[in-house]
C-alpha atoms as a PDB file:
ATOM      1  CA  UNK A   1     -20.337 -25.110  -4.565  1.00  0.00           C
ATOM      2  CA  UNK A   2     -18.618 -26.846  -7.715  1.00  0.00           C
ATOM      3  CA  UNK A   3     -14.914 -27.955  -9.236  1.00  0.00           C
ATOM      4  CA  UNK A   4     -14.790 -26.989 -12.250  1.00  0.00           C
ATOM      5  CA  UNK A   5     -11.494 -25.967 -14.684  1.00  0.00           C
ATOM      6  CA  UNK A   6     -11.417 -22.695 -15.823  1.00  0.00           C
ATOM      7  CA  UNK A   7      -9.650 -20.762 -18.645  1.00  0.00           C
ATOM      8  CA  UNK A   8      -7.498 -17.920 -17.641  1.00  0.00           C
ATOM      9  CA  UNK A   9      -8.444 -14.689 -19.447  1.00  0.00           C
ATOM     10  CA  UNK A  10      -6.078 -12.338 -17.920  1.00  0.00           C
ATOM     11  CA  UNK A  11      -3.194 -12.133 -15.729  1.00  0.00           C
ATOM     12  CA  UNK A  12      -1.182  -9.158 -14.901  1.00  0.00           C
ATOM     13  CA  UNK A  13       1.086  -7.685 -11.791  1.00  0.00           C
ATOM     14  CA  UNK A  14      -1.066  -4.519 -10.919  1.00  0.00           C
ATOM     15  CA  UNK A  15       0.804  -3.769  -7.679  1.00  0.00           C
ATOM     16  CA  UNK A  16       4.185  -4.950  -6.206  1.00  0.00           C
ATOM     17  CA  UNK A  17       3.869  -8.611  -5.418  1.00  0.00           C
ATOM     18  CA  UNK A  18       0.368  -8.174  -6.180  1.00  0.00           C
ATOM     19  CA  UNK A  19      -1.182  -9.602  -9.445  1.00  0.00           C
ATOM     20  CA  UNK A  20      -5.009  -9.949 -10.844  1.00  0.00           C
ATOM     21  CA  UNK A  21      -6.303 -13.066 -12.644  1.00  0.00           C
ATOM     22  CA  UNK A  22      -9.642 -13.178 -14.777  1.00  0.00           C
ATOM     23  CA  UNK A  23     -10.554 -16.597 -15.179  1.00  0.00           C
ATOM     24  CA  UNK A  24     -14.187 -18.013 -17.532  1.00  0.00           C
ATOM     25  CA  UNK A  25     -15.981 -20.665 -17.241  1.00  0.00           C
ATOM     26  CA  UNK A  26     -19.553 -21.603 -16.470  1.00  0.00           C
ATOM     27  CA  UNK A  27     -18.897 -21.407 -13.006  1.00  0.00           C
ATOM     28  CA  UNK A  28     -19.565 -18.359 -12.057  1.00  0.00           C
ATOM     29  CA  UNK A  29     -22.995 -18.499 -12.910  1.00  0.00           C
ATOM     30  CA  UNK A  30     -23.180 -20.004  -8.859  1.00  0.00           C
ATOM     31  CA  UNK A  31     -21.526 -16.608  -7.729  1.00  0.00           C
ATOM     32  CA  UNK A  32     -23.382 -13.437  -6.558  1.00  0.00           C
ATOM     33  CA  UNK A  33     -22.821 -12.697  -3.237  1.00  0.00           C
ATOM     34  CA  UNK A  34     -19.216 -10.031  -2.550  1.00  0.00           C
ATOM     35  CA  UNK A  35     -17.139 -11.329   0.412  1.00  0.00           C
ATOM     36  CA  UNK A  36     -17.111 -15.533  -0.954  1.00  0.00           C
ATOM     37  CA  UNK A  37     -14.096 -16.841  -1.749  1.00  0.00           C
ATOM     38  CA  UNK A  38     -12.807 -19.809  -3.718  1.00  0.00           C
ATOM     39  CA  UNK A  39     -10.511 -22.830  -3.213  1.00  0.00           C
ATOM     40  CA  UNK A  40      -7.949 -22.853  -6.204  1.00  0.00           C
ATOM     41  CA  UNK A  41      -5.455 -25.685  -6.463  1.00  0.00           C
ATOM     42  CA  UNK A  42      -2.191 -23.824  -8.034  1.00  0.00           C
ATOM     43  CA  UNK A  43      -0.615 -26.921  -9.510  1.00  0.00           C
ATOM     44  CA  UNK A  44      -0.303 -30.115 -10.851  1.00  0.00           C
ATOM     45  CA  UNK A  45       1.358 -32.260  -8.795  1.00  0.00           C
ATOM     46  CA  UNK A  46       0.540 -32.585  -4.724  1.00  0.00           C
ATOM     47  CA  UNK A  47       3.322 -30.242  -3.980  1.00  0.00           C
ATOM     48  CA  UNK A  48       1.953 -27.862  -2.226  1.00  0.00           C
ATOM     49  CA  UNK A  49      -1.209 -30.473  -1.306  1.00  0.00           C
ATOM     50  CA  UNK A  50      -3.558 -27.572  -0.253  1.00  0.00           C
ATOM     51  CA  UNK A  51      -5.434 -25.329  -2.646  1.00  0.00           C
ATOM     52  CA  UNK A  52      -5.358 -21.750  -1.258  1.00  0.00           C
ATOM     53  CA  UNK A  53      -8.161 -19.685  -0.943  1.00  0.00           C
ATOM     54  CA  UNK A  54      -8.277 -16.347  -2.900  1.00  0.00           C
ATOM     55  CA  UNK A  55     -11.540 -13.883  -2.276  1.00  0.00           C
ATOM     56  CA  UNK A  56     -13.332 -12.806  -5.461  1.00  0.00           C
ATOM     57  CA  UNK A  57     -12.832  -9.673  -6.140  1.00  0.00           C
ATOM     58  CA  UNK A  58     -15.510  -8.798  -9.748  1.00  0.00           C
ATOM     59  CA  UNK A  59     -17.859 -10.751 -10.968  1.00  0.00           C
ATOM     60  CA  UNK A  60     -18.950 -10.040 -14.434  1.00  0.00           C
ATOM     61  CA  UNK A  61     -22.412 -12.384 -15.445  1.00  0.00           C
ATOM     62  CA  UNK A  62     -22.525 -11.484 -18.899  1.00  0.00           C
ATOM     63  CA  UNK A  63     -19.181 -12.768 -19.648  1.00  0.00           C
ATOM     64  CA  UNK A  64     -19.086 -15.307 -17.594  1.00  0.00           C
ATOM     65  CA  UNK A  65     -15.507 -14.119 -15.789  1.00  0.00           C
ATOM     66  CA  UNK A  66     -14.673 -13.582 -12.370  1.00  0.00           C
ATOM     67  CA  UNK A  67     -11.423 -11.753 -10.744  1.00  0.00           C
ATOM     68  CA  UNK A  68      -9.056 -12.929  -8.386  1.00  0.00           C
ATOM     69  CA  UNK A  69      -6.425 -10.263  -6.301  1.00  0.00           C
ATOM     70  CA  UNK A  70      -3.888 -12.456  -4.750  1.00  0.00           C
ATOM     71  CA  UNK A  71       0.361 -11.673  -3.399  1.00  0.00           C
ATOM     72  CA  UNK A  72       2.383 -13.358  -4.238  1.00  0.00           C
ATOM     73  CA  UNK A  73       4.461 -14.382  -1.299  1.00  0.00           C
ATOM     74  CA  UNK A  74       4.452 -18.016  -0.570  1.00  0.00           C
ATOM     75  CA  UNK A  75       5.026 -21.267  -2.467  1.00  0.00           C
ATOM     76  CA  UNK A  76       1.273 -21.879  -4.121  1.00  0.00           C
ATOM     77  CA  UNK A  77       0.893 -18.009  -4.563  1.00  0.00           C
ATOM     78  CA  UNK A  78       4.364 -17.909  -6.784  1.00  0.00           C
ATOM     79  CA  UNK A  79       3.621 -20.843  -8.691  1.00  0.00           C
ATOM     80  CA  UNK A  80       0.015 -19.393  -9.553  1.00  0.00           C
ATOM     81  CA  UNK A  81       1.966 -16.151 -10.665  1.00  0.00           C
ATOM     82  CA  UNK A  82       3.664 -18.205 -13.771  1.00  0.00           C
ATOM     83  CA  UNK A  83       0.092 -19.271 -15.017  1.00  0.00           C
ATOM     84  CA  UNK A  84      -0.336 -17.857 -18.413  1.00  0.00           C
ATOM     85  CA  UNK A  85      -3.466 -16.945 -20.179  1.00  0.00           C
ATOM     86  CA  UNK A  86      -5.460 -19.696 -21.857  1.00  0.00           C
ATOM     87  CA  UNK A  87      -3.940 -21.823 -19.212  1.00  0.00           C
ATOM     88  CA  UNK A  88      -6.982 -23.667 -16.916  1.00  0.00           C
ATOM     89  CA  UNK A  89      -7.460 -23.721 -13.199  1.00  0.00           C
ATOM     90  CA  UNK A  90      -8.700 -26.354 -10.665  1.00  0.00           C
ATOM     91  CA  UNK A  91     -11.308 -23.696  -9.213  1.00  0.00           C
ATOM     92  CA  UNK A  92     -13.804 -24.681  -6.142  1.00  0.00           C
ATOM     93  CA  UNK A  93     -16.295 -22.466  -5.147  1.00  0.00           C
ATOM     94  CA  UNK A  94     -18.009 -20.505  -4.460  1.00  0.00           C
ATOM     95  CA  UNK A  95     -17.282 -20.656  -0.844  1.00  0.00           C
ATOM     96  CA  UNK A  96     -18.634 -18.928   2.148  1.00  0.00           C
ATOM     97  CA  UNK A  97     -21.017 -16.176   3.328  1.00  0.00           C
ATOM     98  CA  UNK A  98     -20.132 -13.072   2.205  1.00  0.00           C
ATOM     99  CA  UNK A  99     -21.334  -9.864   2.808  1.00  0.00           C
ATOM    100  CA  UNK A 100     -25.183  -9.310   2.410  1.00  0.00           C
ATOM    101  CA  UNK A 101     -25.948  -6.222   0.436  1.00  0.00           C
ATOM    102  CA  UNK A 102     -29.784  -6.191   1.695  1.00  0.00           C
ATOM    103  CA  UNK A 103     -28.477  -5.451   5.366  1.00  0.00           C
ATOM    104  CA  UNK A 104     -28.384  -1.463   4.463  1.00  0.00           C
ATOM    105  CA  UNK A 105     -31.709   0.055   3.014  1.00  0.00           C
ATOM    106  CA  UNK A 106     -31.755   1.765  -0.472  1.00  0.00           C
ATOM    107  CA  UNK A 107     -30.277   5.616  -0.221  1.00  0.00           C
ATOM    108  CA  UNK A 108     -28.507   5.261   2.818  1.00  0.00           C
ATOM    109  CA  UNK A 109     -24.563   5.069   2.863  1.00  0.00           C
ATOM    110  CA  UNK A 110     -21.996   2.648   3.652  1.00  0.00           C
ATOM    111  CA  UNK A 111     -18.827   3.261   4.867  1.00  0.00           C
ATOM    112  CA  UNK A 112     -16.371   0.485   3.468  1.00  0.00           C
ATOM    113  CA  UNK A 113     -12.920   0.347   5.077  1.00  0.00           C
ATOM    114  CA  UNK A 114      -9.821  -2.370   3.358  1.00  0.00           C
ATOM    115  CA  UNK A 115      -6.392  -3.013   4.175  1.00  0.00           C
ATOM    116  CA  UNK A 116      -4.241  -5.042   1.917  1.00  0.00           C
ATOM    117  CA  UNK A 117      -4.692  -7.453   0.091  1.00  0.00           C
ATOM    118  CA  UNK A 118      -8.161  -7.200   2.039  1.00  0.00           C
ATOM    119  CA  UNK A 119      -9.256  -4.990  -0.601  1.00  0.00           C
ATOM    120  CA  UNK A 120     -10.451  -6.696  -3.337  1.00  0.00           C
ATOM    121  CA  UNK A 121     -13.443  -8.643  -2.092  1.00  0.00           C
ATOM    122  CA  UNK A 122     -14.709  -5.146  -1.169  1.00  0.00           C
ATOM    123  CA  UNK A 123     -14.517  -3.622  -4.690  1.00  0.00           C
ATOM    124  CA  UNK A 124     -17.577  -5.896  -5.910  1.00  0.00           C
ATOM    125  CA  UNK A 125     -19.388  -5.277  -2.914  1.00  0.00           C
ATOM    126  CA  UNK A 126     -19.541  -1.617  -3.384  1.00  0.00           C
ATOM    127  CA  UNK A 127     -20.674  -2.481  -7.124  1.00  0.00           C
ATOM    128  CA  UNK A 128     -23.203  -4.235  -6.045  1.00  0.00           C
ATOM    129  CA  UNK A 129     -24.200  -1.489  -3.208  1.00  0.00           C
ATOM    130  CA  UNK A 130     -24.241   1.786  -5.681  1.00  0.00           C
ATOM    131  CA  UNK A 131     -26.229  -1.014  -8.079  1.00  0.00           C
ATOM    132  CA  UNK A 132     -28.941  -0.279  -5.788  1.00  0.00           C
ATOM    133  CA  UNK A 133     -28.716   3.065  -4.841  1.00  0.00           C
ATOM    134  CA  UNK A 134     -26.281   3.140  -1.854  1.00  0.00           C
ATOM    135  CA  UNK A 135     -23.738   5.353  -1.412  1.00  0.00           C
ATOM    136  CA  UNK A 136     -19.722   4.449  -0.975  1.00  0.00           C
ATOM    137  CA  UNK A 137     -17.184   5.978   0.700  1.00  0.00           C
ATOM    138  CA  UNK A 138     -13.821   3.962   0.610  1.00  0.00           C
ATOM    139  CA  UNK A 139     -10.738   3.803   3.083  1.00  0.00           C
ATOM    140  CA  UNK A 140      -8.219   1.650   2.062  1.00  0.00           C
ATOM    141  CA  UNK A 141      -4.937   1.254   3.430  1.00  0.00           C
ATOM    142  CA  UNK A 142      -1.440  -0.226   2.075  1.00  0.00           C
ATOM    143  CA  UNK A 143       2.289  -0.276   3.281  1.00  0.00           C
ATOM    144  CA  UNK A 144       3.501   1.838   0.702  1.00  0.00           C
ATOM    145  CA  UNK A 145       2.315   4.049  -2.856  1.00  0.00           C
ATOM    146  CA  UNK A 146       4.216   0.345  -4.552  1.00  0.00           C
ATOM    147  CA  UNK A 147       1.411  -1.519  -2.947  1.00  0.00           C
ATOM    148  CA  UNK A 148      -1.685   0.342  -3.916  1.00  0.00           C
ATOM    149  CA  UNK A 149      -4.276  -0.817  -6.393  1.00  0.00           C
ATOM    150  CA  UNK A 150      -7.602  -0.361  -7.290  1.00  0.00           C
ATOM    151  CA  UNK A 151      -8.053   3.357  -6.424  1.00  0.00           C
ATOM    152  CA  UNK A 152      -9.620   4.106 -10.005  1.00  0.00           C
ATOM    153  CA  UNK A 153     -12.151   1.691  -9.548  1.00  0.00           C
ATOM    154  CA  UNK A 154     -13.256   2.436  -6.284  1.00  0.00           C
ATOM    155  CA  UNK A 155     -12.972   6.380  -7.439  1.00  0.00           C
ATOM    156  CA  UNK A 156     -15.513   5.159 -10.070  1.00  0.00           C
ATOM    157  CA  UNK A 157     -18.100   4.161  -7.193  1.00  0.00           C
ATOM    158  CA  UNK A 158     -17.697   7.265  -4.409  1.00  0.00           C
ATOM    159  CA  UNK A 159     -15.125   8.965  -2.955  1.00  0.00           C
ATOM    160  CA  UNK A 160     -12.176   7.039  -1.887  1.00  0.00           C
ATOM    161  CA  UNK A 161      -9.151   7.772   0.318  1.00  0.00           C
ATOM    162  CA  UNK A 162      -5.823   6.105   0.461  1.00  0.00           C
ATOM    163  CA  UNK A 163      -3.766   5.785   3.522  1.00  0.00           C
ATOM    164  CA  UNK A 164       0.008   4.446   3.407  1.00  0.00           C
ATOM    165  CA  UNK A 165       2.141   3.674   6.386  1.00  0.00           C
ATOM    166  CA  UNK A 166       5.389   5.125   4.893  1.00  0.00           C
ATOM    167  CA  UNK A 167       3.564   8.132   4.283  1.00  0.00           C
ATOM    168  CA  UNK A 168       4.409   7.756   0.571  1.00  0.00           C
ATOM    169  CA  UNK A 169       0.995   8.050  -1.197  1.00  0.00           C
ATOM    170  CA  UNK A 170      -1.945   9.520   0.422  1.00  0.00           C
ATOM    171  CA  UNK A 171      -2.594   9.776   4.301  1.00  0.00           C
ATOM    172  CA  UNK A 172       0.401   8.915   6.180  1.00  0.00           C
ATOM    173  CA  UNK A 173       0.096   6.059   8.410  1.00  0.00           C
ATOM    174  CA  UNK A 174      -3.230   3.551   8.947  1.00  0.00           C
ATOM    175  CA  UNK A 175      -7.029   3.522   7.645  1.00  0.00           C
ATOM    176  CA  UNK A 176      -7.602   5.287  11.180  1.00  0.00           C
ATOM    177  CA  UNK A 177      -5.996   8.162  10.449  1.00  0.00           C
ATOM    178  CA  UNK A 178      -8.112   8.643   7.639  1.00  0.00           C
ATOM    179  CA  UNK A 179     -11.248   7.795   9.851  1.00  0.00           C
ATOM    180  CA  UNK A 180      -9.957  10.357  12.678  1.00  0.00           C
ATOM    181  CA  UNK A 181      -9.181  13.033  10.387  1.00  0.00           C
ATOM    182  CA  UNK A 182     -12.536  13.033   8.406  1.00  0.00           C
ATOM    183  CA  UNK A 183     -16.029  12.973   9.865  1.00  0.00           C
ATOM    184  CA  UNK A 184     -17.954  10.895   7.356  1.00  0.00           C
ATOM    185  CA  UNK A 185     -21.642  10.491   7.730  1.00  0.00           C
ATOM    186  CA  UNK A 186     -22.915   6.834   7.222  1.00  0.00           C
ATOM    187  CA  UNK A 187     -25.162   4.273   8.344  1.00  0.00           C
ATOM    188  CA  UNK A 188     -23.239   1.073   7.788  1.00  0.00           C
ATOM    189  CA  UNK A 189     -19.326  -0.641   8.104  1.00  0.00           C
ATOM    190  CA  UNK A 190     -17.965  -2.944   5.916  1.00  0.00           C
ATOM    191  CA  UNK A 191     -14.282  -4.173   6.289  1.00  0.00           C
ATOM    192  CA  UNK A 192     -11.871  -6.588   4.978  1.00  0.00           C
ATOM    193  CA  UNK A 193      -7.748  -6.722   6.059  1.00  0.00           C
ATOM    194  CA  UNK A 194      -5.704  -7.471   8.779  1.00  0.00           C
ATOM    195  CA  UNK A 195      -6.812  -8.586  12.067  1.00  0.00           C
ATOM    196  CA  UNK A 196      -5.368  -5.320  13.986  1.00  0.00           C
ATOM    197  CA  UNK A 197      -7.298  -3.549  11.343  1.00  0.00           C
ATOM    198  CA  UNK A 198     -11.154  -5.255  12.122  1.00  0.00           C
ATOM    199  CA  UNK A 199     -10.430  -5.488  16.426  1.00  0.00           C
ATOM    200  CA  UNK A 200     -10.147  -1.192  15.247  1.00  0.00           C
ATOM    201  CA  UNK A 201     -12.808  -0.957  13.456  1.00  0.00           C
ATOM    202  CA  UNK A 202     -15.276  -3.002  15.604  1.00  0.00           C
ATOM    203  CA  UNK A 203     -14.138  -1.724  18.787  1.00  0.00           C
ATOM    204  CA  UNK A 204     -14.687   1.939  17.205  1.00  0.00           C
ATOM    205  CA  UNK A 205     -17.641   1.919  15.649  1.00  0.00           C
ATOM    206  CA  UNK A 206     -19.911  -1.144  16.657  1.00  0.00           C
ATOM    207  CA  UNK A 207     -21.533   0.725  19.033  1.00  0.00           C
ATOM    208  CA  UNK A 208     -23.579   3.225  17.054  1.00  0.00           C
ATOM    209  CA  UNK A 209     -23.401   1.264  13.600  1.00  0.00           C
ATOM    210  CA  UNK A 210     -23.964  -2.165  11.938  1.00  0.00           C
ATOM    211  CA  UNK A 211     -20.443  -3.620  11.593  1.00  0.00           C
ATOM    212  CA  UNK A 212     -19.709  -6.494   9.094  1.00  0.00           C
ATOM    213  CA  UNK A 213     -16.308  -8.344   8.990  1.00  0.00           C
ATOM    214  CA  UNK A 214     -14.633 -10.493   6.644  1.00  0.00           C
ATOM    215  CA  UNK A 215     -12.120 -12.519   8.936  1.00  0.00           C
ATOM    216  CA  UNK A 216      -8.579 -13.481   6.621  1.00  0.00           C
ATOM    217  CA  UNK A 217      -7.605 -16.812   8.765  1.00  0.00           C
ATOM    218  CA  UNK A 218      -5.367 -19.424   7.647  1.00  0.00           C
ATOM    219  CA  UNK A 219      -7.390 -22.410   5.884  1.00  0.00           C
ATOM    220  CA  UNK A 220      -7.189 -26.121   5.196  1.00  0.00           C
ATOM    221  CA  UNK A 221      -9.868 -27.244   3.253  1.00  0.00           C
ATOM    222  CA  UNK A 222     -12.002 -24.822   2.975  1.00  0.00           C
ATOM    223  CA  UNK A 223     -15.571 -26.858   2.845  1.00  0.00           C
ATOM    224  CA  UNK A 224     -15.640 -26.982   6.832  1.00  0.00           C
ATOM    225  CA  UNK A 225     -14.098 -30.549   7.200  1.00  0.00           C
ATOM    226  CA  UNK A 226     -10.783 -29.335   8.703  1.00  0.00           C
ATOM    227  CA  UNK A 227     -11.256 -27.087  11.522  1.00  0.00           C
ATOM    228  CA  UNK A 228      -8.165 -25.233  10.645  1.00  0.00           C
ATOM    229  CA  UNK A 229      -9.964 -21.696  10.819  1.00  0.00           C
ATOM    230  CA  UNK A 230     -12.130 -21.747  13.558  1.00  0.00           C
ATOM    231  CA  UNK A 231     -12.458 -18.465  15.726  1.00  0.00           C
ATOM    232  CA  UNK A 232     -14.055 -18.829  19.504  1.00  0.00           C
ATOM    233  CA  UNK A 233     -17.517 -17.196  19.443  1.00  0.00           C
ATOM    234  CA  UNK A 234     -17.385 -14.108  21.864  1.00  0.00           C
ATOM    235  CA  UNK A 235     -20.814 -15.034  23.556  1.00  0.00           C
ATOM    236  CA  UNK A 236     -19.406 -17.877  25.125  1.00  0.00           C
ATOM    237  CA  UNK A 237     -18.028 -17.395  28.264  1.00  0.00           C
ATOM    238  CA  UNK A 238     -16.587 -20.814  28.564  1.00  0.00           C
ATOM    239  CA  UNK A 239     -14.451 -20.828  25.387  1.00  0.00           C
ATOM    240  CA  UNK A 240     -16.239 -23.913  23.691  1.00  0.00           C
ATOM    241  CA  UNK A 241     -18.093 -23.043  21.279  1.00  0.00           C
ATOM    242  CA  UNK A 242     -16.211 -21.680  18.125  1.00  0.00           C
ATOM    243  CA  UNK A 243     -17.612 -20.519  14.053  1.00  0.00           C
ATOM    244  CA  UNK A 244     -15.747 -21.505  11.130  1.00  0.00           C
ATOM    245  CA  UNK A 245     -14.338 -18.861   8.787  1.00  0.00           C
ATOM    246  CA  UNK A 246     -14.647 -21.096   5.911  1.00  0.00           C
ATOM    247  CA  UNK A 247     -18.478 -21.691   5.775  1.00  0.00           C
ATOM    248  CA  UNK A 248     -19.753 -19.641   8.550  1.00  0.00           C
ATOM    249  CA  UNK A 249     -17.956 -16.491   7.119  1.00  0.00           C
ATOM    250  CA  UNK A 250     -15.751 -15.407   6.535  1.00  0.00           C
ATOM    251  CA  UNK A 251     -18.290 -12.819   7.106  1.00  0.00           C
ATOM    252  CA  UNK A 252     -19.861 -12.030  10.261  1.00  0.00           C
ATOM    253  CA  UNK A 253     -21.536  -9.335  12.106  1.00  0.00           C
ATOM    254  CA  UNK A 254     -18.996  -7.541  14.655  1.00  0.00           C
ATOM    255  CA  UNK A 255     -19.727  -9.356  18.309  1.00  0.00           C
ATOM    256  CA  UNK A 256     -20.319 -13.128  17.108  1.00  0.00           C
ATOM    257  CA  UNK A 257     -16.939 -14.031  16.936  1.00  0.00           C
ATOM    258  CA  UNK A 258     -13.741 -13.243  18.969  1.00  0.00           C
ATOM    259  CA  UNK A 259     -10.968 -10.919  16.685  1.00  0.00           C
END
């Protein structure tokens, strides 16, 4: 982990609300694993105080850039909207476990499943998958056809499928649907998105498969200080013992922790 400030090499809306910053600096030589996340402080002043942490979504060694998704939707997320490019950013990270890409053996297949803005961190893990020889088949799931982004890319890695709840792009209604209608063959889960979303996909498929979730809580600090995002651990009949989603995960095998 390191602070460093970092130039901003692109910035566009891709989706509605939605926007994608590239940002370059000699701090991502630290990141390589898909699923960590980093702390970035959106202003100047201590207004809002907190940084917010924004998952990484490509990470591109030879130019020295990595890719934030983020909404914009609150106060910090608007006022990183009006950066500019060539404008620098108070960046910390990288933070967290991700996902682990040595977890599924060479030619098998991974079925990866996103919702929302859940979907980015799982675009440079299915790089780095079909980087060494596994196979990708995408769900991904948004509110509505203004919402979705990324499909090209994943397209670019296996075959992807897009489920909407308004039924305007795609499958209507959730990433189940898609997973009900279709019987793909696979050896491993990955998922990132809403809460609902992950309780789905472990309770349907933990069983018979390796599950890996990446847990979106609410953070404070994001080093492990705060306690802000702890989860109870589901071993733990007594309610006690907890992981936190900031340096624990926000990664973690389906069954450790309580969803």
């Amino acid at each position: 982990m390191k602070k460093a400030y970092m130039n901003i090499v692109s910035h566009e809306k891709i989706a509605r609300n939605i926007y994608e910053m590239t940002l370059q600096g000699e701090l991502v030589s630290l990141m390589n694993h898909p699923g960590q996340f980093v702390h970035i402080r959106v202003g100047d002043s201590l207004d809002p105080i907190l940084r917010r942490p924004i998952s990484i979504a490509k990470i591109n060694k030879e130019e020295q850039t990595f890719t934030i998704v983020y909404r914009a939707e609150g106060k910090g997320t608007l006022l990183l909207s009006q950066k500019k490019i060539g404008d620098l950013v108070d960046v910390l990270g990288p933070l967290g476990n991700g996902f682990s890409i040595n977890t599924v053996p060479t030619g098998e297949k991974a079925l990866i499943v996103g919702g929302g803005i859940g979907v980015p961190p799982l675009l440079e893990l299915s790089k780095q998958l079909n980087a060494v020889g596994i196979e990708t088949i995408h769900v991904l799931g948004f509110q509505s056809k203004e919402d979705v982004f990324y499909e090209q890319q994943f397209l670019s890695l296996g075959d992807t499928y897009i489920a909407t709840v308004d039924g305007s792009y795609g499958t209507e209604g959730f990433v189940t649907n898609v997973l009900n209608d279709n019987p793909f063959s696979f050896h491993t889960v990955f998922s990132c998105g809403p809460t609902v979303m992950l309780k789905v996909i472990e309770e349907k498929y933990s069983t018979n498969y390796p599950v890996f979730l990446s847990l979106e809580e609410r953070m404070g600090c994001g080093i492990g200080a705060c306690f802000a995002c702890v989860c109870h651990r589901k071993d733990d009949p007594t309610g006690f013992t907890y992981r936190k989603v900031c340096t624990d995960g926000p990664v973690f095998p389906a069954g450790e922790v309580l969803i």
